[in-house]
Structure formats: C-alpha cells, structure tokens
C-alpha atoms as a PDB file:
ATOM      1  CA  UNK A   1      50.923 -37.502 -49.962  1.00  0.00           C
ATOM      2  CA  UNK A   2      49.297 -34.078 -50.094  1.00  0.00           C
ATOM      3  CA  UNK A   3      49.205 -32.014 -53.406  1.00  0.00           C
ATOM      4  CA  UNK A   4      48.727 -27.918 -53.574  1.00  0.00           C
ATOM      5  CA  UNK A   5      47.029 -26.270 -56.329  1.00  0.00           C
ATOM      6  CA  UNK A   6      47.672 -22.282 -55.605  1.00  0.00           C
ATOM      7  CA  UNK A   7      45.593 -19.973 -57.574  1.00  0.00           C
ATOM      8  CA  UNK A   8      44.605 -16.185 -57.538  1.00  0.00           C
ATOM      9  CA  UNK A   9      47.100 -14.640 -59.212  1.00  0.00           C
ATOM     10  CA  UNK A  10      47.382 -12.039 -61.469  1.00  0.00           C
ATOM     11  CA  UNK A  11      48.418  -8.512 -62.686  1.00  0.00           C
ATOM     12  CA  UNK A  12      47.512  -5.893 -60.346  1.00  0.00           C
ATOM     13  CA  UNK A  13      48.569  -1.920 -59.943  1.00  0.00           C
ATOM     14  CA  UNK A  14      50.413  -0.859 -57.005  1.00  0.00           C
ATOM     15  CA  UNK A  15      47.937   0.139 -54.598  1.00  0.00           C
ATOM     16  CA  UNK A  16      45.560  -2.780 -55.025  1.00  0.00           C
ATOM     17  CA  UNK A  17      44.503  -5.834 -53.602  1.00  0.00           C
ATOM     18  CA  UNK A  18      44.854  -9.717 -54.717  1.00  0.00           C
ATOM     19  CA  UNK A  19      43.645 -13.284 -52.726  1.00  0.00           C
ATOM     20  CA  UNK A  20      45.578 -16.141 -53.227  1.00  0.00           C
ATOM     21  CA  UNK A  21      43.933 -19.570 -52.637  1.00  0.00           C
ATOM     22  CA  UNK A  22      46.052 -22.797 -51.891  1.00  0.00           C
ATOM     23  CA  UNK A  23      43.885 -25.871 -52.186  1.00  0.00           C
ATOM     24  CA  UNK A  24      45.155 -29.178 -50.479  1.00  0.00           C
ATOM     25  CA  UNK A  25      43.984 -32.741 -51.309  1.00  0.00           C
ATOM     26  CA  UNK A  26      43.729 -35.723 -47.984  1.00  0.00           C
ATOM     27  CA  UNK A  27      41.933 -35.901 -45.709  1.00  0.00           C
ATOM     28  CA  UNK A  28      44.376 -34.651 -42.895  1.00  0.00           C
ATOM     29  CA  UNK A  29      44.675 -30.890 -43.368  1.00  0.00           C
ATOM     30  CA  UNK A  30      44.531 -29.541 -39.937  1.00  0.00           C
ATOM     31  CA  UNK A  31      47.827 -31.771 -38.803  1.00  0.00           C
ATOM     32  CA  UNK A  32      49.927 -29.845 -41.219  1.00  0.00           C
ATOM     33  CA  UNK A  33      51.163 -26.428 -40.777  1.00  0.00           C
ATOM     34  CA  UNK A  34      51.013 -24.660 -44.031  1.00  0.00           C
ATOM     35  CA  UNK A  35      53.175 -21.285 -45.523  1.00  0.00           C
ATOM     36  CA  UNK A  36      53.350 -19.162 -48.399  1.00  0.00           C
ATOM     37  CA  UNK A  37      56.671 -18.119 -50.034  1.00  0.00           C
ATOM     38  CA  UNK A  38      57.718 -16.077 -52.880  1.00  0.00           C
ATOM     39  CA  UNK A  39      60.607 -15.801 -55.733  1.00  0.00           C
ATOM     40  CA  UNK A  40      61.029 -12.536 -56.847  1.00  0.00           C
ATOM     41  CA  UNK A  41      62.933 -12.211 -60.305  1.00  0.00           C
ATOM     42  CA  UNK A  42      66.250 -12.677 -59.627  1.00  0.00           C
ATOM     43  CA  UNK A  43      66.321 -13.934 -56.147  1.00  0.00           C
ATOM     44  CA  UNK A  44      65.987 -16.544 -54.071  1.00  0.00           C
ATOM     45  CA  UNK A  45      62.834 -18.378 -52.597  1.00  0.00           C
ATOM     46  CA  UNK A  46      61.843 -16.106 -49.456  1.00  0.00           C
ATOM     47  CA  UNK A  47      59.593 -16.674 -46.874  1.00  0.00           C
ATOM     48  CA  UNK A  48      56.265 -14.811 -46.280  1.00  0.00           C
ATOM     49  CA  UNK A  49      53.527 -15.705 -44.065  1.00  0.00           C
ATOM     50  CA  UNK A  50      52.939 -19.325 -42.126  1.00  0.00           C
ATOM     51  CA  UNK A  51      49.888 -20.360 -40.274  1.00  0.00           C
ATOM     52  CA  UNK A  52      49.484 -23.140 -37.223  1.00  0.00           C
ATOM     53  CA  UNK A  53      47.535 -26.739 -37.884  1.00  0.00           C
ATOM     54  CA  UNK A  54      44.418 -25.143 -36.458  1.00  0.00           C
ATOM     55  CA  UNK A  55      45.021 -21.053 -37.423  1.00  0.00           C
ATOM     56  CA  UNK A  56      45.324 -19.928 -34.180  1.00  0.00           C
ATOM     57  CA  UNK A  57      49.071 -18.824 -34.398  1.00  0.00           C
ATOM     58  CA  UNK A  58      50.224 -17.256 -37.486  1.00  0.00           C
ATOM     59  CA  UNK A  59      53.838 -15.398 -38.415  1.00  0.00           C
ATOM     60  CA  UNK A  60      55.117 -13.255 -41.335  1.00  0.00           C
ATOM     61  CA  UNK A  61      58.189 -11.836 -43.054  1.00  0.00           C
ATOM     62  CA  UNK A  62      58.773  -8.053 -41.512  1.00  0.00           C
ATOM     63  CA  UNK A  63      57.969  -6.947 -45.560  1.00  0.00           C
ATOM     64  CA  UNK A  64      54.711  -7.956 -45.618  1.00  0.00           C
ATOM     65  CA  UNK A  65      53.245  -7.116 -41.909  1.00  0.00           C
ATOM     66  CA  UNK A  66      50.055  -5.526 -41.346  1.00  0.00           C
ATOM     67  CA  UNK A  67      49.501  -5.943 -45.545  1.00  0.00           C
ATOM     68  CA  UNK A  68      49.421  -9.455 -46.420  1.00  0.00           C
ATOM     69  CA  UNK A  69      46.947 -12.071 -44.282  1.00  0.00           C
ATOM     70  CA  UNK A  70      47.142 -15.667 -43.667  1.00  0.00           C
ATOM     71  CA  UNK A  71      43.971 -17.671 -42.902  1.00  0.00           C
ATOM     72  CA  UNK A  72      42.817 -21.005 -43.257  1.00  0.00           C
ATOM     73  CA  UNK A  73      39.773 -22.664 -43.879  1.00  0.00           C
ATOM     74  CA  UNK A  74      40.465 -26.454 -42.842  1.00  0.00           C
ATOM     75  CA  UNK A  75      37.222 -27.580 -43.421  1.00  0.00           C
ATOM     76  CA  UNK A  76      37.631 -26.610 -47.221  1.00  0.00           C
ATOM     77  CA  UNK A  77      41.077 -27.683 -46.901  1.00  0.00           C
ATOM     78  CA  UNK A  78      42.167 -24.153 -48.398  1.00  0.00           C
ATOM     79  CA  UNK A  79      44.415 -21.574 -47.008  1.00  0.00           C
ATOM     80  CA  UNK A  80      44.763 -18.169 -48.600  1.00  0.00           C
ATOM     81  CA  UNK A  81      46.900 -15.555 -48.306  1.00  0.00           C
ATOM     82  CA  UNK A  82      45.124 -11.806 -48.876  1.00  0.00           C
ATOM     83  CA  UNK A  83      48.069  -9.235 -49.963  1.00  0.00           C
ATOM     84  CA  UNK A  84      46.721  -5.689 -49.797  1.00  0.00           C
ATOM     85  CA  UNK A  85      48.595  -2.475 -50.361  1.00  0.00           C
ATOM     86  CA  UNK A  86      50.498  -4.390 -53.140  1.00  0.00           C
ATOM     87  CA  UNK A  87      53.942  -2.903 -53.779  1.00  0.00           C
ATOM     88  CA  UNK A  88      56.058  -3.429 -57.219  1.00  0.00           C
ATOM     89  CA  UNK A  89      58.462  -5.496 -55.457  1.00  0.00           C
ATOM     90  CA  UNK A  90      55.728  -7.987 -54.425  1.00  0.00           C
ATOM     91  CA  UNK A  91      55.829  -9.603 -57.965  1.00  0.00           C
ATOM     92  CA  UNK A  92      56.895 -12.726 -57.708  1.00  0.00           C
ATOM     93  CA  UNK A  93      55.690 -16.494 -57.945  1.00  0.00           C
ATOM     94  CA  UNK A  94      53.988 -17.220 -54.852  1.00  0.00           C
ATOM     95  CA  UNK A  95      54.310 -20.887 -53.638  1.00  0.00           C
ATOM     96  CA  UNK A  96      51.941 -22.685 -51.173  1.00  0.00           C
ATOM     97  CA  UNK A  97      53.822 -24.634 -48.920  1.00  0.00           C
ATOM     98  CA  UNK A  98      52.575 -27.993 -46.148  1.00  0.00           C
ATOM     99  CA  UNK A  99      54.311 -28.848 -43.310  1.00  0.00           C
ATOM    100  CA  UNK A 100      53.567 -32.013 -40.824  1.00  0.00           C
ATOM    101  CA  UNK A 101      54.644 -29.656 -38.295  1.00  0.00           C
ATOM    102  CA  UNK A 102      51.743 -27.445 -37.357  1.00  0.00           C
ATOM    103  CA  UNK A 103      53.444 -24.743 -35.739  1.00  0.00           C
ATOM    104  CA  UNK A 104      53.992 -21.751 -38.429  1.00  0.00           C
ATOM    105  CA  UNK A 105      57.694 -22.611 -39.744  1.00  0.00           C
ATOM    106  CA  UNK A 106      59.552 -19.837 -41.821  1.00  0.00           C
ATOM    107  CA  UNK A 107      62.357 -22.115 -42.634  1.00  0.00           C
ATOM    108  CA  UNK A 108      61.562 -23.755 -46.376  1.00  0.00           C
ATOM    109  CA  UNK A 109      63.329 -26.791 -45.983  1.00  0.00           C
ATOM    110  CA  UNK A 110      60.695 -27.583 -43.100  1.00  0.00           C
ATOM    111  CA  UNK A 111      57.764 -27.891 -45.508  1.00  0.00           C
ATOM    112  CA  UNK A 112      57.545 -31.528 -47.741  1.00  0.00           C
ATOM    113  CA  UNK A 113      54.995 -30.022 -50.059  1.00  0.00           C
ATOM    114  CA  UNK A 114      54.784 -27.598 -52.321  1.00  0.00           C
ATOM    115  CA  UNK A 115      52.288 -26.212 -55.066  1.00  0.00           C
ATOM    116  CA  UNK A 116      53.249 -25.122 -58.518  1.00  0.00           C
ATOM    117  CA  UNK A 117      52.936 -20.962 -58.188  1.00  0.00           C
ATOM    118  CA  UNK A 118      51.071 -18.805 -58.970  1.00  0.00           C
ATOM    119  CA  UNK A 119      52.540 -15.282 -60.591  1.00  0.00           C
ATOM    120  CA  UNK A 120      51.684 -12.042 -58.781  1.00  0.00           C
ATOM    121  CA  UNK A 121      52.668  -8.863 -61.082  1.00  0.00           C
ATOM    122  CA  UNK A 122      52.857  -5.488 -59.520  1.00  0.00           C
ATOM    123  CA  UNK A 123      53.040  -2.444 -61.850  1.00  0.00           C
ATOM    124  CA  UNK A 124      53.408   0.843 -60.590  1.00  0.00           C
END
C-alpha cells in the first residue's frame, strides 16, 4: 500500500558527504515508522538508522553514530538519511524501509515496505 522511491546516491571519496532521500506515496506517512538499511558487497542486509512516526525518537547501528542522520519531513512524505564522514566500507545499496509500527525498529523483518536502492560508492 505504500511505495519508496530512494534516491541520492552516488560515488563519493572517503571523507565526503552524501543525502539520501526516500520518497513515500499515501496519504498516511506519519503512522509508519520508517528505516534505512544497507547491503554491503558480500554481506547481508544490515540495519542502519530508524526514525519514530512523528521523528521525535530516532536509533542507529553503533557504525554509523554521530556520522549518518535520520530525519523526516512528513509533510513531504520524505525521509532522508545524511551520511557524513563517509568511510570505504559504507558502499553499499542503501534501502528505504516503512513500518506500521512507528517506533524506530532495527529488526528488517518488521518493515512491509521497501524501496528499490540506491548505490552509495566510497573510494578511498
């Protein structure tokens, strides 16, 4: 019932600084808790950064704290996800994830939706 379109990726040296942008169709946005993850080449899906229905709670994988940025902008129905300090082992595809639980969820098989990707490349 609710489709994600992630965009913002790209090639970037270490160092730098990328904004990813999940856009969400319906009408409903602020009812669902929403998440980014990433797959790295040769491993699995991992968690990275989940936000609450309204924004006000927000959690993230220990990797990415105090780099990486979840927000939400519900009356654009877009959350993003700003990664600074980007590190080679950032590349991966980074999914956009929707959850009718709004309380930030790191466990994947808690989110219904999911957006295509979006490739992040890190080169040192």
């Amino acid at each position: 019932q609710v489709q994600l379109v992630e965009s913002g990726g790209g090639l970037v040296q270490a160092g730098g600084s990328l904004r990813l942008s999940c856009a969400a169709s319906g009408r409903t946005f602020s009812a669902y808790g929403m998440a980014w993850f990433r797959r790295a080449p040769g491993k699995e899906r991992e968690f990275v950064a989940a936000i609450s229905g309204c924004g006000g709670s927000t959690d993230y994988a220990d990797s990415v704290k105090g780099r990486f940025t979840i927000s939400r902008d519900n009356a654009k129905n877009t959350v993003y996800l700003q990664m600074n300090s980007l590190k080679p082992e950032d590349t991966a595809v980074y999914y956009c994830a929707a959850s009718v639980i709004r309380l930030p969820l790191r466990q994947s098989d808690a989110f219904n939706a999911w957006g295509q990707g979006t490739l992040v490349t890190v080169s040192s």
